[in-house]
C-alpha atoms as a PDB file:
ATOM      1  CA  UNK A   1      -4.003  15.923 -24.559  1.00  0.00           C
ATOM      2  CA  UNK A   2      -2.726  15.533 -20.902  1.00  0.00           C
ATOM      3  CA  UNK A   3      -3.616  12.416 -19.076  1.00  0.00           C
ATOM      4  CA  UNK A   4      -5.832  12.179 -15.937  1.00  0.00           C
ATOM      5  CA  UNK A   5      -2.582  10.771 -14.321  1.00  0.00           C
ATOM      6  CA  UNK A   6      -0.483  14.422 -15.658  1.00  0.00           C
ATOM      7  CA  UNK A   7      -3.052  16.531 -14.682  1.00  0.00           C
ATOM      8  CA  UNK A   8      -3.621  14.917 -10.742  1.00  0.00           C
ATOM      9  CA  UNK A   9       0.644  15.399 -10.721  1.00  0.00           C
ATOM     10  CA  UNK A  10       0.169  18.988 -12.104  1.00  0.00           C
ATOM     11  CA  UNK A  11      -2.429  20.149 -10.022  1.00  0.00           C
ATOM     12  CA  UNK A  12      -2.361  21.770  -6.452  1.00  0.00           C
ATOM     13  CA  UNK A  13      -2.961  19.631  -3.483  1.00  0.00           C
ATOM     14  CA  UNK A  14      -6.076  21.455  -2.116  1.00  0.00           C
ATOM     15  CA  UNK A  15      -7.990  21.519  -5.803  1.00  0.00           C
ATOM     16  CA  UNK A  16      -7.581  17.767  -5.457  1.00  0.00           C
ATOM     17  CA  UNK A  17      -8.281  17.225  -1.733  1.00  0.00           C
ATOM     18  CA  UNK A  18     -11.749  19.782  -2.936  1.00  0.00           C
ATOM     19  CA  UNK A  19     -12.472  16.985  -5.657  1.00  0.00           C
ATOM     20  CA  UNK A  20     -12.075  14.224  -2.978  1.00  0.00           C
ATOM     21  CA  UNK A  21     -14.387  15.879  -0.459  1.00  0.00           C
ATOM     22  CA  UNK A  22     -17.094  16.922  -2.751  1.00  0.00           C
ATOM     23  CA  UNK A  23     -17.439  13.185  -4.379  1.00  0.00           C
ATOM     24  CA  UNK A  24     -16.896  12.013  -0.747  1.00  0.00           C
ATOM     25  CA  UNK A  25     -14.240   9.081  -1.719  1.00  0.00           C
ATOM     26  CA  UNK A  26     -13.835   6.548   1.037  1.00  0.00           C
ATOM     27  CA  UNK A  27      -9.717   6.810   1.945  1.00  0.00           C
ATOM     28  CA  UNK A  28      -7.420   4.637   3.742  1.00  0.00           C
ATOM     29  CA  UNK A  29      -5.727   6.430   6.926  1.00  0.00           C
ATOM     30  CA  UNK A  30      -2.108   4.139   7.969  1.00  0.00           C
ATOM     31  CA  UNK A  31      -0.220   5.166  11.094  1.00  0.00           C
ATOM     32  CA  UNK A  32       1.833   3.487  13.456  1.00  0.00           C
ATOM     33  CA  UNK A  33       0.582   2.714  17.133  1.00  0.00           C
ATOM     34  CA  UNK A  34       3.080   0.810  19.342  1.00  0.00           C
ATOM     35  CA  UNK A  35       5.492  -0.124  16.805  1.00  0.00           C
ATOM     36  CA  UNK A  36       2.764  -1.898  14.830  1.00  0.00           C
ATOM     37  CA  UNK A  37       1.126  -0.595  11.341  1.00  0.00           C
ATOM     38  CA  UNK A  38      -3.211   0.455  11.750  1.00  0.00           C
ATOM     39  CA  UNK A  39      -5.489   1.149   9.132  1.00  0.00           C
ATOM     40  CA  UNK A  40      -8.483   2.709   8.802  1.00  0.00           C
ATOM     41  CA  UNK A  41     -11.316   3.486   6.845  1.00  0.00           C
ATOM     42  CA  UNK A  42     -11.740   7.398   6.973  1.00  0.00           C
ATOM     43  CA  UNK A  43     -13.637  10.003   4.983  1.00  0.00           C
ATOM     44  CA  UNK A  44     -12.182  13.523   3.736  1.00  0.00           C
ATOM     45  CA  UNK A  45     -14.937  16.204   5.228  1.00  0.00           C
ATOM     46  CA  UNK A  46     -13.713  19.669   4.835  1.00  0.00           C
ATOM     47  CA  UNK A  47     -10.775  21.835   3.804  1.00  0.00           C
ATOM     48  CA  UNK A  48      -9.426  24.561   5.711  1.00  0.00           C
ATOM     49  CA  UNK A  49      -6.677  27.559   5.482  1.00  0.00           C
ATOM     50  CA  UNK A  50      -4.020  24.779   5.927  1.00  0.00           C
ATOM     51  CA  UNK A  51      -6.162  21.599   7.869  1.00  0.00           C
ATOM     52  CA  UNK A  52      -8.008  18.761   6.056  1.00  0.00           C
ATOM     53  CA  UNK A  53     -10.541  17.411   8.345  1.00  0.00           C
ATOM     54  CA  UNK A  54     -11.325  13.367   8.293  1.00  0.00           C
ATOM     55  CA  UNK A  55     -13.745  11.133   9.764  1.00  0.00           C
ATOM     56  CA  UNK A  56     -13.185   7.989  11.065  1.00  0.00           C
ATOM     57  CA  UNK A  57     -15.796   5.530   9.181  1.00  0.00           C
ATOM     58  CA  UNK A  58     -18.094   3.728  12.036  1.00  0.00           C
ATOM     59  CA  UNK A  59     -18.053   0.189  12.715  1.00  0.00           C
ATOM     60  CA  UNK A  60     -19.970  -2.459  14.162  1.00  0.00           C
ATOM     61  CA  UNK A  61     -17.109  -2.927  16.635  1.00  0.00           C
ATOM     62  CA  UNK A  62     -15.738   0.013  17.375  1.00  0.00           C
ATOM     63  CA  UNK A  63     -12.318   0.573  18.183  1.00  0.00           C
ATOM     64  CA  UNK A  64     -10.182   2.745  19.942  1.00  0.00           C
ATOM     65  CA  UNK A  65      -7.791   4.915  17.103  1.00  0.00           C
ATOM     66  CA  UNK A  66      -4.484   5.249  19.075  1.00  0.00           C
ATOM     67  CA  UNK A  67      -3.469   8.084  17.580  1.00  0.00           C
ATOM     68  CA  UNK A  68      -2.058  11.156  18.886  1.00  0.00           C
ATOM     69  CA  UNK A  69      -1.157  15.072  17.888  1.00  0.00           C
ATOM     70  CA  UNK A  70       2.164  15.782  15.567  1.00  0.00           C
ATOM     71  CA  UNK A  71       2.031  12.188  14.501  1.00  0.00           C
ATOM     72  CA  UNK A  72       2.986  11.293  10.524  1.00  0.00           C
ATOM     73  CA  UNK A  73       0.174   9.509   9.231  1.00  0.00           C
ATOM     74  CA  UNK A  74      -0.192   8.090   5.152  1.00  0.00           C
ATOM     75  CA  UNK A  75      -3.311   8.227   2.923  1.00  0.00           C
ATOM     76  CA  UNK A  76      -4.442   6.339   0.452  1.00  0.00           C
ATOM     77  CA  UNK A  77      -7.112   7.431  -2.064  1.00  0.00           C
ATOM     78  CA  UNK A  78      -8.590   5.555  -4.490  1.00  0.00           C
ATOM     79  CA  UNK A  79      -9.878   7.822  -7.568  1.00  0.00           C
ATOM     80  CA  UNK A  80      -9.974   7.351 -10.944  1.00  0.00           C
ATOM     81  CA  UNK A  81      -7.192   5.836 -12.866  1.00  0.00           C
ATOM     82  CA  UNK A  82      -5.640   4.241  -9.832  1.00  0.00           C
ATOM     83  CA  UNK A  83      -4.598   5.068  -6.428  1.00  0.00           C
ATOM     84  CA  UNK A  84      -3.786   9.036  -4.657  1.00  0.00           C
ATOM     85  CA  UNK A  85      -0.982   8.724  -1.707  1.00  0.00           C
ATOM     86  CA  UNK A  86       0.437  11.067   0.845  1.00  0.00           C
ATOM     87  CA  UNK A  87       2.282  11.801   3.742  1.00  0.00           C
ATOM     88  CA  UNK A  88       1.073  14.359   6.757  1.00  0.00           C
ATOM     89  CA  UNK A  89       0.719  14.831  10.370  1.00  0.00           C
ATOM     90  CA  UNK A  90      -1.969  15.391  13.262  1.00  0.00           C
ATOM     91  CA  UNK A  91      -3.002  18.764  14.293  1.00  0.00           C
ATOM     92  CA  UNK A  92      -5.642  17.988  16.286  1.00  0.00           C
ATOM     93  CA  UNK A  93      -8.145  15.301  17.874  1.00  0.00           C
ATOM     94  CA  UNK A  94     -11.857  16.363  18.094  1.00  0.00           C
ATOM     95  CA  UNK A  95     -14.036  13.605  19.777  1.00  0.00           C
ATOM     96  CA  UNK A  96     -17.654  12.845  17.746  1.00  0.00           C
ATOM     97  CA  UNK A  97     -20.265  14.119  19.046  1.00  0.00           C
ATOM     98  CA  UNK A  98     -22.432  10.602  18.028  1.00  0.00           C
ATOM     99  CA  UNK A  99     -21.800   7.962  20.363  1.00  0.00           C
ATOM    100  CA  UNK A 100     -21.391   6.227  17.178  1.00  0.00           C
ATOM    101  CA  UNK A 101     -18.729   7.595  15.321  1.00  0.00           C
ATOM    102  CA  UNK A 102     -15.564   7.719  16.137  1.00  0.00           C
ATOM    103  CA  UNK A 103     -14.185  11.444  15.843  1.00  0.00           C
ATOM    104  CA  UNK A 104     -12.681  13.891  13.597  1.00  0.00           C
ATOM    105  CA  UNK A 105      -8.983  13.598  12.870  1.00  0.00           C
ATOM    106  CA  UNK A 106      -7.510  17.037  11.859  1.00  0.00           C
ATOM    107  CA  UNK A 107      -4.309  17.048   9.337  1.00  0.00           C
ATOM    108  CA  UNK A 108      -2.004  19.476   7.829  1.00  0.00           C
ATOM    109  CA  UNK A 109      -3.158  20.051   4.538  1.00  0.00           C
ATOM    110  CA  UNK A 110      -0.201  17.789   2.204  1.00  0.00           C
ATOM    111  CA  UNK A 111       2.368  19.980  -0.079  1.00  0.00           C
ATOM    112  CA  UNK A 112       2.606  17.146  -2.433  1.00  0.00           C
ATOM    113  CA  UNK A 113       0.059  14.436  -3.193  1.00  0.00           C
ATOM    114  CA  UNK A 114       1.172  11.455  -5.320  1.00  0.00           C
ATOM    115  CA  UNK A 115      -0.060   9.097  -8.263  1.00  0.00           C
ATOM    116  CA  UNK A 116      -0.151   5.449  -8.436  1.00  0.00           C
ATOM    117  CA  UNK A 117      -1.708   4.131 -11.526  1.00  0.00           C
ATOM    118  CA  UNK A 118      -4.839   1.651 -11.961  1.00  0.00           C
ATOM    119  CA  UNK A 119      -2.616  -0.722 -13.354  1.00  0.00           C
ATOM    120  CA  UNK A 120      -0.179  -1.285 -10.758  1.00  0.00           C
ATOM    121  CA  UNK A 121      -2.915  -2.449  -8.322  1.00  0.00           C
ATOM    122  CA  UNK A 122      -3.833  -5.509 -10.051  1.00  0.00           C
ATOM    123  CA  UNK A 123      -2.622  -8.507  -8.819  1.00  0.00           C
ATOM    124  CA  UNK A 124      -0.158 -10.011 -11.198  1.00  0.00           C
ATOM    125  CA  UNK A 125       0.902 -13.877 -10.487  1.00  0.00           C
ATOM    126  CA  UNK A 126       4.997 -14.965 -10.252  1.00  0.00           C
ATOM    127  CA  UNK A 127       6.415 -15.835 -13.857  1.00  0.00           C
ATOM    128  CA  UNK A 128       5.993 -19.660 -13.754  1.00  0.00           C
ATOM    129  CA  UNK A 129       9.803 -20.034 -14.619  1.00  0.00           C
ATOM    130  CA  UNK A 130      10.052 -18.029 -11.115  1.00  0.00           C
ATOM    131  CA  UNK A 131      10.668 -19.266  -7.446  1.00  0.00           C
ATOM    132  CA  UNK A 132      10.111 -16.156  -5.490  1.00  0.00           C
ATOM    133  CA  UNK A 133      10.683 -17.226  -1.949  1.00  0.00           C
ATOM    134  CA  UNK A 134       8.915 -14.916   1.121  1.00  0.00           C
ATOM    135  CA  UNK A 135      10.149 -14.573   4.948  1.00  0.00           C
ATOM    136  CA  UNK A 136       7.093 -13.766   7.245  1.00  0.00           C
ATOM    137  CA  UNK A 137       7.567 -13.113  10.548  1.00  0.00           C
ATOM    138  CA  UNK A 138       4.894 -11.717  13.431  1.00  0.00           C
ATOM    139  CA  UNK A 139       5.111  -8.011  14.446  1.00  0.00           C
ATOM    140  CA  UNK A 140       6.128  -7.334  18.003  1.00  0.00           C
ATOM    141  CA  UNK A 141       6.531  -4.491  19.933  1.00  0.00           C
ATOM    142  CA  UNK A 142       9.944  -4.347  19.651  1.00  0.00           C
ATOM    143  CA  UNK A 143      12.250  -2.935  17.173  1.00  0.00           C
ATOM    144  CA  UNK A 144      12.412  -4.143  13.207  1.00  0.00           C
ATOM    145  CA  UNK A 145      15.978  -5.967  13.847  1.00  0.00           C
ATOM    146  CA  UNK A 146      14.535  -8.379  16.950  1.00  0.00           C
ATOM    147  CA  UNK A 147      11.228  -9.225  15.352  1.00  0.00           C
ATOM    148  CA  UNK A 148      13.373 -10.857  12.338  1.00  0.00           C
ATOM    149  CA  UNK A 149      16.162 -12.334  14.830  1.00  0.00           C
ATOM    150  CA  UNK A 150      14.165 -13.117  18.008  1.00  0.00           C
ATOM    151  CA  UNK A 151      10.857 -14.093  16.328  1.00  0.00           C
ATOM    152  CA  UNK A 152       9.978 -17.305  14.921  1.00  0.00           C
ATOM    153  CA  UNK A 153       9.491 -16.968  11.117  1.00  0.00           C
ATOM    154  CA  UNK A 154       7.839 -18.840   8.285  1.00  0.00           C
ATOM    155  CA  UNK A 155       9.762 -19.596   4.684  1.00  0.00           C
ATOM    156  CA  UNK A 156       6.772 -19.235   1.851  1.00  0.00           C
ATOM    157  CA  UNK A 157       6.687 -19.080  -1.911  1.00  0.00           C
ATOM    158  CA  UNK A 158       5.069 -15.839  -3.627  1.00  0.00           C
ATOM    159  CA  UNK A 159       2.119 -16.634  -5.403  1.00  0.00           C
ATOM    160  CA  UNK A 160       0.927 -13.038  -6.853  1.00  0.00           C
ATOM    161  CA  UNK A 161       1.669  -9.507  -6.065  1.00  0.00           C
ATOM    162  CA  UNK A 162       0.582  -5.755  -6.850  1.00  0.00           C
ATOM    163  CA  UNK A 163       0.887  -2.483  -4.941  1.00  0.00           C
ATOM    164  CA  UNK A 164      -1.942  -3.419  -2.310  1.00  0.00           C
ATOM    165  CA  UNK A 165      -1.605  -6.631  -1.608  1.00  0.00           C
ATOM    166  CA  UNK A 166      -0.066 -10.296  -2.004  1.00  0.00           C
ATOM    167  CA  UNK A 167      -0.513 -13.988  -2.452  1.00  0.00           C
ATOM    168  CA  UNK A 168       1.896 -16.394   0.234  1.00  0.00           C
ATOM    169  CA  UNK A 169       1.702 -19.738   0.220  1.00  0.00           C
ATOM    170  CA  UNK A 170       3.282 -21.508   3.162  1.00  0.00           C
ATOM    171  CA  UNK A 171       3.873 -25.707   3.814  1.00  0.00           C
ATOM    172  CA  UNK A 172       1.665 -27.033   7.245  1.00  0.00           C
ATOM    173  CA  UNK A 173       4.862 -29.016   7.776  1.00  0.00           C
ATOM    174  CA  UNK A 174       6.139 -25.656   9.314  1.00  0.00           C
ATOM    175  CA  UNK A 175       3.197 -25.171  11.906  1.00  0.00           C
ATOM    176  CA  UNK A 176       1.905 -21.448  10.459  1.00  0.00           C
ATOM    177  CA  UNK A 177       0.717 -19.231  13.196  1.00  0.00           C
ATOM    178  CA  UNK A 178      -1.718 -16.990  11.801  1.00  0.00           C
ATOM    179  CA  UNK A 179      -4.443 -15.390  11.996  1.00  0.00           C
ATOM    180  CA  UNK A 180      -6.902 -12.792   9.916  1.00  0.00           C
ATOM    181  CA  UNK A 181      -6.662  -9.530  10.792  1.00  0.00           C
ATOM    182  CA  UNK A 182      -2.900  -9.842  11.860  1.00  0.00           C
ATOM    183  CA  UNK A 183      -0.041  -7.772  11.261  1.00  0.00           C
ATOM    184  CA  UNK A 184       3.224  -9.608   9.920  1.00  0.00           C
ATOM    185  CA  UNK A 185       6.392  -8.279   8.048  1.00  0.00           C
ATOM    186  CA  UNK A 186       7.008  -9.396   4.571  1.00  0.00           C
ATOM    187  CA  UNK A 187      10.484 -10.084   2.977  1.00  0.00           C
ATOM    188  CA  UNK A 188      11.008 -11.213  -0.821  1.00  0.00           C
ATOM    189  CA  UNK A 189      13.427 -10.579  -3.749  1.00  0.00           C
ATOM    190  CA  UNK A 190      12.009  -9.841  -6.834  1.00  0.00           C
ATOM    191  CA  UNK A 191      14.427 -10.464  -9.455  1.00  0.00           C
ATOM    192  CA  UNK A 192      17.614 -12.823  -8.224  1.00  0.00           C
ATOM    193  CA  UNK A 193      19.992  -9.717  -8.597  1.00  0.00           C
ATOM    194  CA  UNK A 194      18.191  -7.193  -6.922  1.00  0.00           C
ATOM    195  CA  UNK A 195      18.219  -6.322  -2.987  1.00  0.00           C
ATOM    196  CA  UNK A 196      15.120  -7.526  -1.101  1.00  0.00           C
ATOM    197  CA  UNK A 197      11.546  -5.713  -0.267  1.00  0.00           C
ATOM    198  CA  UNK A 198      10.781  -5.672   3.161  1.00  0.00           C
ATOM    199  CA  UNK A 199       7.110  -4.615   3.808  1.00  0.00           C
ATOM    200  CA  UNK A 200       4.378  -4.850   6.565  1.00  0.00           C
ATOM    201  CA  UNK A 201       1.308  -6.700   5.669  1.00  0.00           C
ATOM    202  CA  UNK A 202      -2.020  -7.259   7.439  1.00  0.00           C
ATOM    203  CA  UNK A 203      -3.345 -10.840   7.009  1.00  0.00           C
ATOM    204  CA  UNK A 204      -7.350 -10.154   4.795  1.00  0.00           C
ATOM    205  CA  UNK A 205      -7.523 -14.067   4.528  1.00  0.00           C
ATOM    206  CA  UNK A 206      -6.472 -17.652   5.089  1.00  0.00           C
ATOM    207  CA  UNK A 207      -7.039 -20.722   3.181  1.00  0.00           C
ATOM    208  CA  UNK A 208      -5.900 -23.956   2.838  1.00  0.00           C
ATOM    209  CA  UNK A 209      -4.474 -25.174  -0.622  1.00  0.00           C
ATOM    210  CA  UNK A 210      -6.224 -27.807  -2.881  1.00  0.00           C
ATOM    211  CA  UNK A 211      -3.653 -30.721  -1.680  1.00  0.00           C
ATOM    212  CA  UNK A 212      -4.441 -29.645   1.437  1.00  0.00           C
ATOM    213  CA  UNK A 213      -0.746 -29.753   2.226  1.00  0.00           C
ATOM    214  CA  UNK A 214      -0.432 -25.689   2.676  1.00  0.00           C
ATOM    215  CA  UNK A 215      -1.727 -22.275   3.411  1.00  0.00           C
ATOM    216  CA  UNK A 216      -2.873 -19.771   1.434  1.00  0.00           C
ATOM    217  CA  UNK A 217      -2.453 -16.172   2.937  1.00  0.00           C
ATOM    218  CA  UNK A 218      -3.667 -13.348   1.412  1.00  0.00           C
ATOM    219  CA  UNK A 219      -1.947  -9.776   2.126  1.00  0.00           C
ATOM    220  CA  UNK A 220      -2.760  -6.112   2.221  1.00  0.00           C
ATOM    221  CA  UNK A 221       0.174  -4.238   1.949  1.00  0.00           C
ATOM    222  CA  UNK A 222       0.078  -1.151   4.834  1.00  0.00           C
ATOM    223  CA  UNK A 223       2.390   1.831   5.652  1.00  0.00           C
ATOM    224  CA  UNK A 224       4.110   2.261   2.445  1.00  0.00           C
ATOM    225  CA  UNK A 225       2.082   5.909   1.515  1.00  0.00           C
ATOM    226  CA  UNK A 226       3.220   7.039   5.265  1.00  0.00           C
ATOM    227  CA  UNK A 227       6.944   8.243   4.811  1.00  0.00           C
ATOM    228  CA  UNK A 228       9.022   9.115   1.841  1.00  0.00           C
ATOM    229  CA  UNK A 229      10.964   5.958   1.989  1.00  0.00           C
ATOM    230  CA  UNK A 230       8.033   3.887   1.780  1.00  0.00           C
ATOM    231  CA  UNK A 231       6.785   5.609  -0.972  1.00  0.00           C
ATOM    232  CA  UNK A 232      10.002   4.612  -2.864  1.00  0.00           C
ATOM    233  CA  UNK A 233       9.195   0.981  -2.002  1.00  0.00           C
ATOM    234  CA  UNK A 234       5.416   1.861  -3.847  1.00  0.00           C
ATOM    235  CA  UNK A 235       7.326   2.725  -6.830  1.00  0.00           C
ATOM    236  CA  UNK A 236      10.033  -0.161  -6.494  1.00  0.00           C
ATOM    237  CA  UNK A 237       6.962  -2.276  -6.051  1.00  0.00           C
ATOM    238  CA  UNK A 238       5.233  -1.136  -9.235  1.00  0.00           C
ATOM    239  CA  UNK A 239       7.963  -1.435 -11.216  1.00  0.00           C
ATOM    240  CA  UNK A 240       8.332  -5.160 -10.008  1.00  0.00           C
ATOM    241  CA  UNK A 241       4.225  -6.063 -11.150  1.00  0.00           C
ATOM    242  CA  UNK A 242       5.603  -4.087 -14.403  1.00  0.00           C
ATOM    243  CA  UNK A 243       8.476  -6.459 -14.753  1.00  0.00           C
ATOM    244  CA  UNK A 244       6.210  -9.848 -13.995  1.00  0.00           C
ATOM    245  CA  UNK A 245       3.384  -8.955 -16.486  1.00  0.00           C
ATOM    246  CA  UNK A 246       5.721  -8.195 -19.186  1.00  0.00           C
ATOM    247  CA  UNK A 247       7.466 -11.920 -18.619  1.00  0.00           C
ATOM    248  CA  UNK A 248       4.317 -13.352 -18.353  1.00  0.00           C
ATOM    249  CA  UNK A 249       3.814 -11.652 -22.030  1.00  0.00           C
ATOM    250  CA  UNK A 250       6.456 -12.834 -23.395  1.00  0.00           C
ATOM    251  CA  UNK A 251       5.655 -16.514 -22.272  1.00  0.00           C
ATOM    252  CA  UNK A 252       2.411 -16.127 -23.705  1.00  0.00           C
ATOM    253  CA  UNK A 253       3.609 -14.388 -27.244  1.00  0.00           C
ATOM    254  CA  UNK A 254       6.771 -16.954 -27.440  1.00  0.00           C
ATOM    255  CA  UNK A 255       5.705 -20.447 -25.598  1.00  0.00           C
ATOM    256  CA  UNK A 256       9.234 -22.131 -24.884  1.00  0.00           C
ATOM    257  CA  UNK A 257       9.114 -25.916 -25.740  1.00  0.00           C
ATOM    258  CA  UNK A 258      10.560 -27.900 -22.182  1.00  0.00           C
ATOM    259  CA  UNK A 259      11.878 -31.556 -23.350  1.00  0.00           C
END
């Protein structure tokens, strides 16, 4: 018997996109706006010949979506046994009619929609034998190179990861300057003989540590469903929460007695 996962891979992109619609799944909409990662909380409304029509969820605050026509743009779906993903473009820009809402965003229907499984997207904590230091640095509006050279950046230790999001803890010695809501870049190595991840994050919380002597940040991942090479950081990145749940396994089915 197939697997939910086998048949969402084997199955044509508009059959699922008709699935989404009709169950009206909330989705995730990530694009880049002046050289800084958005999201969005959208909702899939109707299928066309070759356009997928989305609405832009209302909020209290609304917001203006900088978006604009041929742009790539990344979605994020959860459904089922974990998380859909994929990469398209603008067509079109139709304003809402409600004073309220904020529009209809019109995309080229995807010729490939991806799988991410359940699993994945909870958060798994560092191997205690681990150090997994982090580099976190603000987003600017200039290119990737300056914002890690001309920037001030923090050092931080991972606490947990998954494919959506991230634990950072960082000392108040080094003066954090953070807030929620905010967009930073992310850089850790997962395994000491492997090359780095560097990711964009947007800051969901901020709390101080029980000694009171650091910061607790807590991440959502953005961007990475939005191009082909960030979906090959999604799969690096899965295979990384893979790799720390099996360690922490192993500690657990073969404790290691420390003198």
């Amino acid at each position: 018997m197939k697997t939910e996962k086998e048949i969402f891979e084997n199955t044509d992109p508009r059959t699922i996109l008709q699935t989404v619609i009709k169950e009206k799944v909330q989705a995730i909409l990530s694009y880049l706006s002046n050289r800084k990662w958005h999201v969005t909380k959208v909702i899939l409304s109707a299928i066309g010949a070759n356009r997928l029509e989305i609405q832009v969820v209302p909020k209290a605050k609304p917001h203006p979506i900088n978006i604009r026509v041929d742009q790539p743009v990344g979605v994020s779906i959860k459904h089922g046994y974990g998380k859909l993903v994929f990469e398209t473009r603008v067509i079109s820009l139709e304003p809402s009619t409600d004073s309220n809402g904020g529009g209809t965003i019109v995309l080229m229907v995807p010729d490939r929609i991806e799988s991410v499984q359940r699993r994945a997207y909870f958060r798994v904590k560092v191997p205690e034998s681990m150090k997994v230091n982090t580099v976190l640095w603000h987003r600017s509006n200039t290119n990737e190179q300056n914002d890690k050279t001309a920037s001030h950046y923090w050092q931080g230790r991972l606490v947990d990861i998954s494919a959506g999001g991230a634990q950072v803890v960082i000392g108040l010695d080094q003066e954090p300057d953070f807030k929620k809501g905010q967009f930073i870049g992310l850089r850790f190595t997962p395994m000491p003989y492997e090359q780095p991840l560097l990711l964009n994050a947007q800051i969901r919380n901020i709390l101080p540590t029980a000694d009171k002597k650091r910061l607790c940040l807590g991440l959502q991942l953005v961007g990475l469903e939005a191009s082909k090479e960030g979906r090959e950081v999604l799969q690096k990145l899965c295979g990384v929460v893979e790799r720390y749940y099996q360690i922490q396994q192993e500690g657990v089915r073969e404790p290691v007695l420390q003198n």
